[in-house]
N, C-alpha and C. Protein backbone atom coordinates (compact mmCIF):
# COMPACT_ATOMS: atom_id res chain seq x y z
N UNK A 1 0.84 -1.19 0.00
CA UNK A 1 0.00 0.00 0.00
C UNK A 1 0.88 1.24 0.00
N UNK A 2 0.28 1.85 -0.61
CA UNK A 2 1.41 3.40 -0.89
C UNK A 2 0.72 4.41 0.18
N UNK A 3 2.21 5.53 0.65
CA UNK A 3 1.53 6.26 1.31
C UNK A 3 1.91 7.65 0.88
N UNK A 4 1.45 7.65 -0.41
CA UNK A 4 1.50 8.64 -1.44
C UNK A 4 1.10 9.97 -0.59
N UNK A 5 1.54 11.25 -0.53
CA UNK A 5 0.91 12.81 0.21
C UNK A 5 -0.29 12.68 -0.80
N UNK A 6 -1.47 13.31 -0.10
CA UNK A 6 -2.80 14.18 -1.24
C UNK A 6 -2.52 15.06 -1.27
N UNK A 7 -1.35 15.86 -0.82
CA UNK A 7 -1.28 17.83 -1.07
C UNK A 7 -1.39 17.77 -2.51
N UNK A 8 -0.48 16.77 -3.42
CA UNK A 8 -0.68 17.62 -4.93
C UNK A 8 -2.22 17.02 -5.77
N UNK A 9 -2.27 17.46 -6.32
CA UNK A 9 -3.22 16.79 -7.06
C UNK A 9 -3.10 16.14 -8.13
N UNK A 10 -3.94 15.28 -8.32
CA UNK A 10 -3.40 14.10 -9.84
C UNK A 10 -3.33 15.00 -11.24
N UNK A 11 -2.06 14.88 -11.95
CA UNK A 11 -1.95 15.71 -12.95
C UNK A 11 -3.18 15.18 -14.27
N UNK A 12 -2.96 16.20 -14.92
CA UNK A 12 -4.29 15.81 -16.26
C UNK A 12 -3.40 15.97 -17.48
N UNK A 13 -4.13 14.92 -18.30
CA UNK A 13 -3.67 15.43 -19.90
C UNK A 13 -4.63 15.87 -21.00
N UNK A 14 -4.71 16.33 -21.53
CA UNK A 14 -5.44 17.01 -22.58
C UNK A 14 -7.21 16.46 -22.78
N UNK A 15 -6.74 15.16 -22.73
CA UNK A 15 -8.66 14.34 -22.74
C UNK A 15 -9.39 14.77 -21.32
N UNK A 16 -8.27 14.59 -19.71
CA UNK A 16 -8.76 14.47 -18.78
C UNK A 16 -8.96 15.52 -18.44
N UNK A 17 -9.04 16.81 -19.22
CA UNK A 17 -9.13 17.99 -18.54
C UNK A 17 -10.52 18.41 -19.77
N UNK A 18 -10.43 17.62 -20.56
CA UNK A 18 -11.52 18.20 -22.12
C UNK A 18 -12.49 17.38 -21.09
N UNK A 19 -12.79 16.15 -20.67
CA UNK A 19 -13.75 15.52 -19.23
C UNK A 19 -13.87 16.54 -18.42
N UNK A 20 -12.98 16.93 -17.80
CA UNK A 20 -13.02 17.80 -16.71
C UNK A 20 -14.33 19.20 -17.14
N UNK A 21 -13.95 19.71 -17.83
CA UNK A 21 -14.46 20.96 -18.30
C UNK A 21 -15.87 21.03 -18.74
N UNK A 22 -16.28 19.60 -19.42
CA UNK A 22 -17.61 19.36 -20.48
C UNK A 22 -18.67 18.69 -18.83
N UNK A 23 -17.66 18.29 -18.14
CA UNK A 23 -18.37 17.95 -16.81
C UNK A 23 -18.45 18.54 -15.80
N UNK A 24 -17.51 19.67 -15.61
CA UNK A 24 -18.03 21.00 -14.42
C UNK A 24 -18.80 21.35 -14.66
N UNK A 25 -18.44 22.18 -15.62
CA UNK A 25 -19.07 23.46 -16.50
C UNK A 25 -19.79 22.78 -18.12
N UNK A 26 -21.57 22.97 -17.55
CA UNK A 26 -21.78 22.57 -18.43
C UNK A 26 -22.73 22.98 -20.03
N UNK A 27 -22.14 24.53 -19.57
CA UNK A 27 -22.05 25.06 -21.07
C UNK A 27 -21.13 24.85 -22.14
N UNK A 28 -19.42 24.01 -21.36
CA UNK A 28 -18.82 23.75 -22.21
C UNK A 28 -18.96 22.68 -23.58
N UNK A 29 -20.04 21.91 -22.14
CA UNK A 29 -20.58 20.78 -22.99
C UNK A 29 -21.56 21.15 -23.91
N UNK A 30 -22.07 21.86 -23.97
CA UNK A 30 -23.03 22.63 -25.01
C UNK A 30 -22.79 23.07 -26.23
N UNK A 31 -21.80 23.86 -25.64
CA UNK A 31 -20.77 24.65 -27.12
C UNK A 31 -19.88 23.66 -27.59
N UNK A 32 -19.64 22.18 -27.11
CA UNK A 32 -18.90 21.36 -27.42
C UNK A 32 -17.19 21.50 -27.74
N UNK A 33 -17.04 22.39 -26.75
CA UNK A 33 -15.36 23.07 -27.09
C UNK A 33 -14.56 21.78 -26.83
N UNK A 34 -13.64 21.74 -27.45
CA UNK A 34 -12.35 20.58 -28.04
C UNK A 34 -11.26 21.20 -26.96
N UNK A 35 -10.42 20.39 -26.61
CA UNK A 35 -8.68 20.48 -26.06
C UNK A 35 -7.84 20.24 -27.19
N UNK A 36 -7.10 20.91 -28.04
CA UNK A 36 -6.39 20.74 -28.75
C UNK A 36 -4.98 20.90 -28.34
N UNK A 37 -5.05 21.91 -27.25
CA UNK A 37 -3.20 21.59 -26.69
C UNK A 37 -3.37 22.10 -25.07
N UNK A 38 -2.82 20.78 -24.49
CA UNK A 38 -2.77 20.54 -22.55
C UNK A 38 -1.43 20.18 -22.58
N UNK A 39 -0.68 21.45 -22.13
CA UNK A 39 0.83 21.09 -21.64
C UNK A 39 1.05 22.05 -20.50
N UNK A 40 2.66 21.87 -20.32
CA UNK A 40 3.40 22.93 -19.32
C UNK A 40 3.49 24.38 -19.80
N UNK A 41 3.07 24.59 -20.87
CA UNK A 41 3.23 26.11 -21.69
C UNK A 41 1.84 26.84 -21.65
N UNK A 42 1.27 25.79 -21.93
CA UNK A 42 -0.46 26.49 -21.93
C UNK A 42 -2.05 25.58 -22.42
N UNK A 43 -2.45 26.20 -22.75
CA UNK A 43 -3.86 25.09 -23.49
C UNK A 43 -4.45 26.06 -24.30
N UNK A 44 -4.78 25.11 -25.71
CA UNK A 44 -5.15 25.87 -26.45
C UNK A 44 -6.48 25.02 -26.56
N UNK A 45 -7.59 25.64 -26.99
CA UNK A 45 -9.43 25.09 -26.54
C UNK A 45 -10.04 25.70 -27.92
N UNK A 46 -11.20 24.46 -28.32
CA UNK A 46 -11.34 25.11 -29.90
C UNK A 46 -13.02 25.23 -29.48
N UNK A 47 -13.85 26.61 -29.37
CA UNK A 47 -15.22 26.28 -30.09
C UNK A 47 -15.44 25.99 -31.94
N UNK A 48 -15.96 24.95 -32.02
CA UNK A 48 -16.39 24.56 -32.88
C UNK A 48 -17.91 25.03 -33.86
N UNK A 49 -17.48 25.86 -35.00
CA UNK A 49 -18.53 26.27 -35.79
C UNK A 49 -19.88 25.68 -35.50
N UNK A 50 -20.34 26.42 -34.70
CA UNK A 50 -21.99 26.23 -34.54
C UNK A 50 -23.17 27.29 -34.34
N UNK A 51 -24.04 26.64 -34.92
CA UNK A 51 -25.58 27.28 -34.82
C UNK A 51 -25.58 27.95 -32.94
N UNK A 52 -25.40 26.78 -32.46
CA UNK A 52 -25.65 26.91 -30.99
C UNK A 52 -24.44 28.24 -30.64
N UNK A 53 -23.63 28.37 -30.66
CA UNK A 53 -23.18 29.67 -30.74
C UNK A 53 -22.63 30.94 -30.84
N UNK A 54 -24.04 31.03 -31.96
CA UNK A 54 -24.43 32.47 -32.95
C UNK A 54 -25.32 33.32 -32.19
N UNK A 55 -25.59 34.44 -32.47
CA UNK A 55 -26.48 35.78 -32.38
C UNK A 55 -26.75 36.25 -33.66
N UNK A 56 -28.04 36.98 -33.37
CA UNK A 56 -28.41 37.59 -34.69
C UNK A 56 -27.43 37.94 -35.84
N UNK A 57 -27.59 38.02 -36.81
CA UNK A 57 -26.50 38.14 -37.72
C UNK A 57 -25.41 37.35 -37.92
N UNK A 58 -25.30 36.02 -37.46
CA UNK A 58 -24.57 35.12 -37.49
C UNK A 58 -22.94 35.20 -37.07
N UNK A 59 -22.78 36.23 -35.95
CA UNK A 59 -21.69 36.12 -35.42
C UNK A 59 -21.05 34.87 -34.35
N UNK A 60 -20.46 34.75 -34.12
CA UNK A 60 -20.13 34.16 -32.51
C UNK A 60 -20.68 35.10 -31.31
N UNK A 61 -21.17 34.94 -30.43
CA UNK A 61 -21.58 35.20 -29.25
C UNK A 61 -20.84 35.66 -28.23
N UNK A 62 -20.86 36.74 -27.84
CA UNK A 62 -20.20 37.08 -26.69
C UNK A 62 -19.58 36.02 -25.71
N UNK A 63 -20.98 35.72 -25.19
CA UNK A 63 -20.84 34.93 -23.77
C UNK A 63 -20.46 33.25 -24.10
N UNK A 64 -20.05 32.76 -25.79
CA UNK A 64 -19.60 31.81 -25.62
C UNK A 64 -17.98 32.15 -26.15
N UNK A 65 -17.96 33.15 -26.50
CA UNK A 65 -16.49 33.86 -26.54
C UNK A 65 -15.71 33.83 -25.19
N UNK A 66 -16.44 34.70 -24.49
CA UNK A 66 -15.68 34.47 -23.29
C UNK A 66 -16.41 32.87 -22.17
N UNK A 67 -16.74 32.26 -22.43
CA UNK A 67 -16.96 30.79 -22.20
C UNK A 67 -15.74 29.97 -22.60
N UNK A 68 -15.57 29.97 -23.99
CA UNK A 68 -14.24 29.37 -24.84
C UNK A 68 -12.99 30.27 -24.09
N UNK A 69 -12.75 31.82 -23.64
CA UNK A 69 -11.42 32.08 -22.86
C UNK A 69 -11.30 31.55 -21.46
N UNK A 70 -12.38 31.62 -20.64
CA UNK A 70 -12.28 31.14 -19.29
C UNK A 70 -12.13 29.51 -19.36
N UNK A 71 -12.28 28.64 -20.03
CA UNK A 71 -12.18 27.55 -19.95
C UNK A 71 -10.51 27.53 -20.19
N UNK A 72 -10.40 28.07 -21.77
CA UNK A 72 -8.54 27.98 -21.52
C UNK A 72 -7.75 28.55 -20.71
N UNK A 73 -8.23 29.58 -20.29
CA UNK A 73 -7.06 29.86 -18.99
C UNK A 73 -7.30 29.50 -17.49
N UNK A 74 -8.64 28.27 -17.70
CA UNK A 74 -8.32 27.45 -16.60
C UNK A 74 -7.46 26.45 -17.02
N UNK A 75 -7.27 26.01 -18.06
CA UNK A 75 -6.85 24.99 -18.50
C UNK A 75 -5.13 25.17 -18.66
N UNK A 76 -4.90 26.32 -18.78
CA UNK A 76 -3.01 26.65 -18.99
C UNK A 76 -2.87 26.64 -17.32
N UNK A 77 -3.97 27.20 -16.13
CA UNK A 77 -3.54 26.90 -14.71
C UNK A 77 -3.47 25.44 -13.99
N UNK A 78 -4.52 24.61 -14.97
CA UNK A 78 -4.73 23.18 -14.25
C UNK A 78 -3.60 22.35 -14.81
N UNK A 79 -2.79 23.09 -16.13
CA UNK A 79 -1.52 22.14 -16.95
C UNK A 79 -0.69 22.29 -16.08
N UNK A 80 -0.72 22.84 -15.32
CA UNK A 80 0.71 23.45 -14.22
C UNK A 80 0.57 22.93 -13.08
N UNK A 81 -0.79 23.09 -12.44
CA UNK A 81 -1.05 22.49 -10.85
C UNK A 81 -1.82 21.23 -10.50
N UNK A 82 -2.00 20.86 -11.89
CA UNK A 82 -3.03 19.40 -11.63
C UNK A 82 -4.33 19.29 -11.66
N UNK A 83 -5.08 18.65 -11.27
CA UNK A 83 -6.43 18.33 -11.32
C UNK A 83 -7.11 19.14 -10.15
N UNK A 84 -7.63 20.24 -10.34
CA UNK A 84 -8.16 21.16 -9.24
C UNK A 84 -9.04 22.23 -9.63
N UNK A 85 -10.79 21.03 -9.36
CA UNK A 85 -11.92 21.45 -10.02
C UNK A 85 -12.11 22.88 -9.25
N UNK A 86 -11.73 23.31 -8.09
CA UNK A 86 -12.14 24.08 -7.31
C UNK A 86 -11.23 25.30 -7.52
N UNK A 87 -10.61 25.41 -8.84
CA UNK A 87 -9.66 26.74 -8.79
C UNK A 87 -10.47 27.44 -9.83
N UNK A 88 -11.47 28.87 -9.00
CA UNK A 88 -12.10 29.36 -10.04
C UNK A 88 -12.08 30.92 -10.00
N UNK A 89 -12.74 31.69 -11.14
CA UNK A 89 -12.31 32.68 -11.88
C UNK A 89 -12.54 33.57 -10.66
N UNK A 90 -11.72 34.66 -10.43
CA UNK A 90 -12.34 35.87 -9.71
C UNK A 90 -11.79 37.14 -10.62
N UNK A 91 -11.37 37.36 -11.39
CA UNK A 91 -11.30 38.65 -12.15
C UNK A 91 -11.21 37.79 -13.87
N UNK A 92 -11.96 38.56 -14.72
CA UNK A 92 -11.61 38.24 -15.95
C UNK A 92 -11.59 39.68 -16.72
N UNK A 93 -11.02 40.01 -17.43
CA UNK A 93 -10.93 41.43 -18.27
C UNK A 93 -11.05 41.38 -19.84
N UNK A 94 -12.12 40.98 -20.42
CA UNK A 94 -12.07 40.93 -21.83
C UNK A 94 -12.29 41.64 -22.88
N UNK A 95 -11.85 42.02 -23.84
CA UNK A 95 -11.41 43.13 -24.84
C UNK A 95 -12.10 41.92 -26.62
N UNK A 96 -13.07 42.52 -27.14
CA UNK A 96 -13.64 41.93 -28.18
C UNK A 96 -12.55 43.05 -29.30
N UNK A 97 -11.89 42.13 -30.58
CA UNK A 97 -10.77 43.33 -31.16
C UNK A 97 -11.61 42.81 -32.50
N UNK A 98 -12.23 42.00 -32.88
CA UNK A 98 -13.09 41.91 -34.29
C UNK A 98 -13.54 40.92 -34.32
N UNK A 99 -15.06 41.13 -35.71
CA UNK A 99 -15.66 40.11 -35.85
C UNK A 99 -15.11 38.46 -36.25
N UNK A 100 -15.07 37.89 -35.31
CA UNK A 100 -14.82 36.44 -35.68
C UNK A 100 -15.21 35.62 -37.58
N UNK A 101 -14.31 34.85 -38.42
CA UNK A 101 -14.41 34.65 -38.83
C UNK A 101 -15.79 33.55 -39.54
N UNK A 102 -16.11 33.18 -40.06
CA UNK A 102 -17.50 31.91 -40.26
C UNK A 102 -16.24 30.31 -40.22
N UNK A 103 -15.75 30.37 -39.04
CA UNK A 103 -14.79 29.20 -38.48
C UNK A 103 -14.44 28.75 -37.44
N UNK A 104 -13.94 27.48 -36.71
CA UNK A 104 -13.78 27.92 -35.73
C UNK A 104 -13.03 28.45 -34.86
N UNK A 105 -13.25 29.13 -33.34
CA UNK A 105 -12.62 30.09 -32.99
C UNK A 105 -11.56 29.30 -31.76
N UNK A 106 -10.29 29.67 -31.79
CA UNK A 106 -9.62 29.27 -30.99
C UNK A 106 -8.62 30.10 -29.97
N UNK A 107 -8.76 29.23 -28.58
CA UNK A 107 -7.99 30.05 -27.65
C UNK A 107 -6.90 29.23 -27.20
N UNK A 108 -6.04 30.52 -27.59
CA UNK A 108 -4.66 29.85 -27.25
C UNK A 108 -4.43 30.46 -25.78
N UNK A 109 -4.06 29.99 -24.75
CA UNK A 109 -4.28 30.89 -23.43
C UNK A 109 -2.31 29.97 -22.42
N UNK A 110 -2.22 31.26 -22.17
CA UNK A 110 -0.53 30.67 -21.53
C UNK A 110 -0.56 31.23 -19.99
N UNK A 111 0.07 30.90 -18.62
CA UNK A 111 0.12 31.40 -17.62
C UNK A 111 1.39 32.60 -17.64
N UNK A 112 0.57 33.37 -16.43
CA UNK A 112 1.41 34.72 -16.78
C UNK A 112 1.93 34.66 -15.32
N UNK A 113 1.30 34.49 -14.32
CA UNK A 113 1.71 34.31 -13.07
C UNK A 113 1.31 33.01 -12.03
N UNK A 114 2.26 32.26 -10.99
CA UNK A 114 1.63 31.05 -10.21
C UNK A 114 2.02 31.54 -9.14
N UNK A 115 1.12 31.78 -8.13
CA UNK A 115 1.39 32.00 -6.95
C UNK A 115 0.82 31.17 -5.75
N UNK A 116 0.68 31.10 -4.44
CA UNK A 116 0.43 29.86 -4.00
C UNK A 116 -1.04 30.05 -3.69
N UNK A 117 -1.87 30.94 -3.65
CA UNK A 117 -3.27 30.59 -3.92
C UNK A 117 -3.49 31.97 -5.19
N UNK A 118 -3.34 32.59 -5.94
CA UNK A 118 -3.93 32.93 -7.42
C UNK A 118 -2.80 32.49 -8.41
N UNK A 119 -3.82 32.29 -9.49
CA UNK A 119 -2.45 32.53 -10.51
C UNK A 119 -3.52 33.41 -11.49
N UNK A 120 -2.23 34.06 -12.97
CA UNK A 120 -3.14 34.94 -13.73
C UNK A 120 -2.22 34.56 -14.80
N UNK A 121 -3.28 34.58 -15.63
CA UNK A 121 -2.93 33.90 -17.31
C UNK A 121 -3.98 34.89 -18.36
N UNK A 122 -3.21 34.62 -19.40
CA UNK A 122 -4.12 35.42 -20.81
C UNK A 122 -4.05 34.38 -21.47
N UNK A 123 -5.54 35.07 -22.64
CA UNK A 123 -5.86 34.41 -23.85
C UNK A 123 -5.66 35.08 -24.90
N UNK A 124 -5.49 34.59 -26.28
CA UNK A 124 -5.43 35.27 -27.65
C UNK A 124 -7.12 34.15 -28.29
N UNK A 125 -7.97 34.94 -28.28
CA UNK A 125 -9.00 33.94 -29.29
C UNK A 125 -8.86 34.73 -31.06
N UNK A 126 -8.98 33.38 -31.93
CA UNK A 126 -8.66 33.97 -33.53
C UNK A 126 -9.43 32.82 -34.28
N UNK A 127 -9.83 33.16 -34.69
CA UNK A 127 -10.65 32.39 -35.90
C UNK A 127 -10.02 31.55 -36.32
N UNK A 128 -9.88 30.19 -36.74
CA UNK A 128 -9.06 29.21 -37.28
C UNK A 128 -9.01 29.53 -38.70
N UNK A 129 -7.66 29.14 -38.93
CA UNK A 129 -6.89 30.12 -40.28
C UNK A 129 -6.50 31.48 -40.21
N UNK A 130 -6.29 32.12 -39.22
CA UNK A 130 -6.15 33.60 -39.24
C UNK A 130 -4.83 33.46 -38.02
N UNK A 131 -4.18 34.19 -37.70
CA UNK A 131 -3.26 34.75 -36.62
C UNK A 131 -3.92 36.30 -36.16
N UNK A 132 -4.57 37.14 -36.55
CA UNK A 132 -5.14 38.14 -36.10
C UNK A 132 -6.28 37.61 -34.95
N UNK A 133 -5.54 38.57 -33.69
CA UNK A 133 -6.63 37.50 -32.70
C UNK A 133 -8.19 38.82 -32.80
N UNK A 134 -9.07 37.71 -32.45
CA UNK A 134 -10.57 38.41 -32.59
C UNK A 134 -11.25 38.62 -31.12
N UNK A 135 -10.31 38.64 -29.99
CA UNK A 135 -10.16 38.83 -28.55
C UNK A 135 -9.16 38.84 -27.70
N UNK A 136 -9.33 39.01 -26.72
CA UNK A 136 -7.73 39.16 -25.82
C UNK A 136 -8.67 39.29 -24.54
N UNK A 137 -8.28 38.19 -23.62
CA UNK A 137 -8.38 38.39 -22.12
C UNK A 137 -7.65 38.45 -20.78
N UNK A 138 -7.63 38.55 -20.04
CA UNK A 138 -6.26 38.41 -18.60
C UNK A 138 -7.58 37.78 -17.54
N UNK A 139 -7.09 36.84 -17.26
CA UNK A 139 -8.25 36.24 -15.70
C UNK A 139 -7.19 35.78 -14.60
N UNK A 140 -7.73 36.23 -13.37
CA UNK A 140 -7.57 36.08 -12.50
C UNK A 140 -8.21 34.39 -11.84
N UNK A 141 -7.47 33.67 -11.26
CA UNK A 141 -8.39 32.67 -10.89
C UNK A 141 -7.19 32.40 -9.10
N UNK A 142 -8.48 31.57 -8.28
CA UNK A 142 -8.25 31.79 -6.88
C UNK A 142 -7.76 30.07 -7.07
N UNK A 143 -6.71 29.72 -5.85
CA UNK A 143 -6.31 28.21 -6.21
C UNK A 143 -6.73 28.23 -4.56
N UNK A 144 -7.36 26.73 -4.07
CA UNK A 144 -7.64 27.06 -2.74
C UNK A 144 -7.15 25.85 -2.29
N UNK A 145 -6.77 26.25 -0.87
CA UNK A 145 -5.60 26.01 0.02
C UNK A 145 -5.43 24.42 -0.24
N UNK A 146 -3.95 24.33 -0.13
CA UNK A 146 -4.04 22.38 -0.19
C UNK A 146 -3.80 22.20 1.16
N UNK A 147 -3.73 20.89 1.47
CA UNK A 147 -3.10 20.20 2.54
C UNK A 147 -1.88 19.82 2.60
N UNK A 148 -1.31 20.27 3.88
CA UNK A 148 0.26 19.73 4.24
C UNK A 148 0.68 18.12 4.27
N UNK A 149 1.70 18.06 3.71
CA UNK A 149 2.56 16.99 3.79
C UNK A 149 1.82 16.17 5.10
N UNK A 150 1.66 17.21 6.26
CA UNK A 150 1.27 16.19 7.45
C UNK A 150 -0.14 16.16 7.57
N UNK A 151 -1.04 16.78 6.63
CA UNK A 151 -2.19 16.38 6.90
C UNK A 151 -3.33 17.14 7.53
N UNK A 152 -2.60 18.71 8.25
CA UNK A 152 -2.82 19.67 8.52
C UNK A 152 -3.38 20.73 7.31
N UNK A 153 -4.64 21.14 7.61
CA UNK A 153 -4.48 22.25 6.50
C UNK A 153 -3.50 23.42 6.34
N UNK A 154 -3.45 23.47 4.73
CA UNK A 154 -2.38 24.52 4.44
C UNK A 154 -2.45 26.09 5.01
């Protein structure tokens, strides 16, 4: 029998965090957003061209715009600290820079800071096929307390 510490948490790879996300949060599962890159650098998260979401005039949607950024820059914080459903947003700052292409839209999102309870990361979202990003965000997210080596809370 192992007497492995629980302070860290079980790390994730790209599927177990695309689970993770479609099963917290379950607008992700709605908008059906993809994990296309779960590493130590960042995560990049694809909404996928859909009806489900558009707004009048057949744009992309605000609120699944920033749905598709908050998911990746949980996802560049959970590539770094592990499996930790409970690390969630408290500041997000998002900047819409143009209309999204008729494709889908992707967020490439990298950590900017890890500290021992916040970290803060940005996103670039861009239409697939384009490098001109069609958003830019900075979020704040809260990481909450682990447990000590001895079992004591942190």
């Amino acid at each position: 029998m192992s007497n492995a510490s629980s302070s860290s948490p079980e790390p994730l790879d790209a599927a177990g965090f695309e689970a993770l996300a479609r099963g917290s949060v379950p607008l992700a599962e709605t908008l059906g957003l993809k994990v296309d890159r779960f590493d130590h650098d960042g995560a990049v998260v694809r909404l996928p061209w859909s009806a489900t979401a558009l707004r009048p005039g057949g744009s992309v949607s605000g609120p699944a715009m920033m749905t598709l950024a908050d998911i990746a820059l949980w996802g560049a914080i959970l590539a770094r600290i592990g499996h930790e459903p409970l690390c969630v947003t408290t500041d997000l700052t998002f900047h819409f820079l143009a209309k999204p292409r008729h494709a889908d839209v992707l967020a490439e999102a990298r950590l900017l800071r890890l500290g021992r309870t916040l970290a803060i990361a940005e996103v670039r979202l861009m239409s697939e096929g384009s490098d001109q990003p069609v958003a830019h965000a900075v979020g704040t997210y809260a990481i909450p307390p682990r447990p000590r080596d001895d079992g004591a809370p942190a």
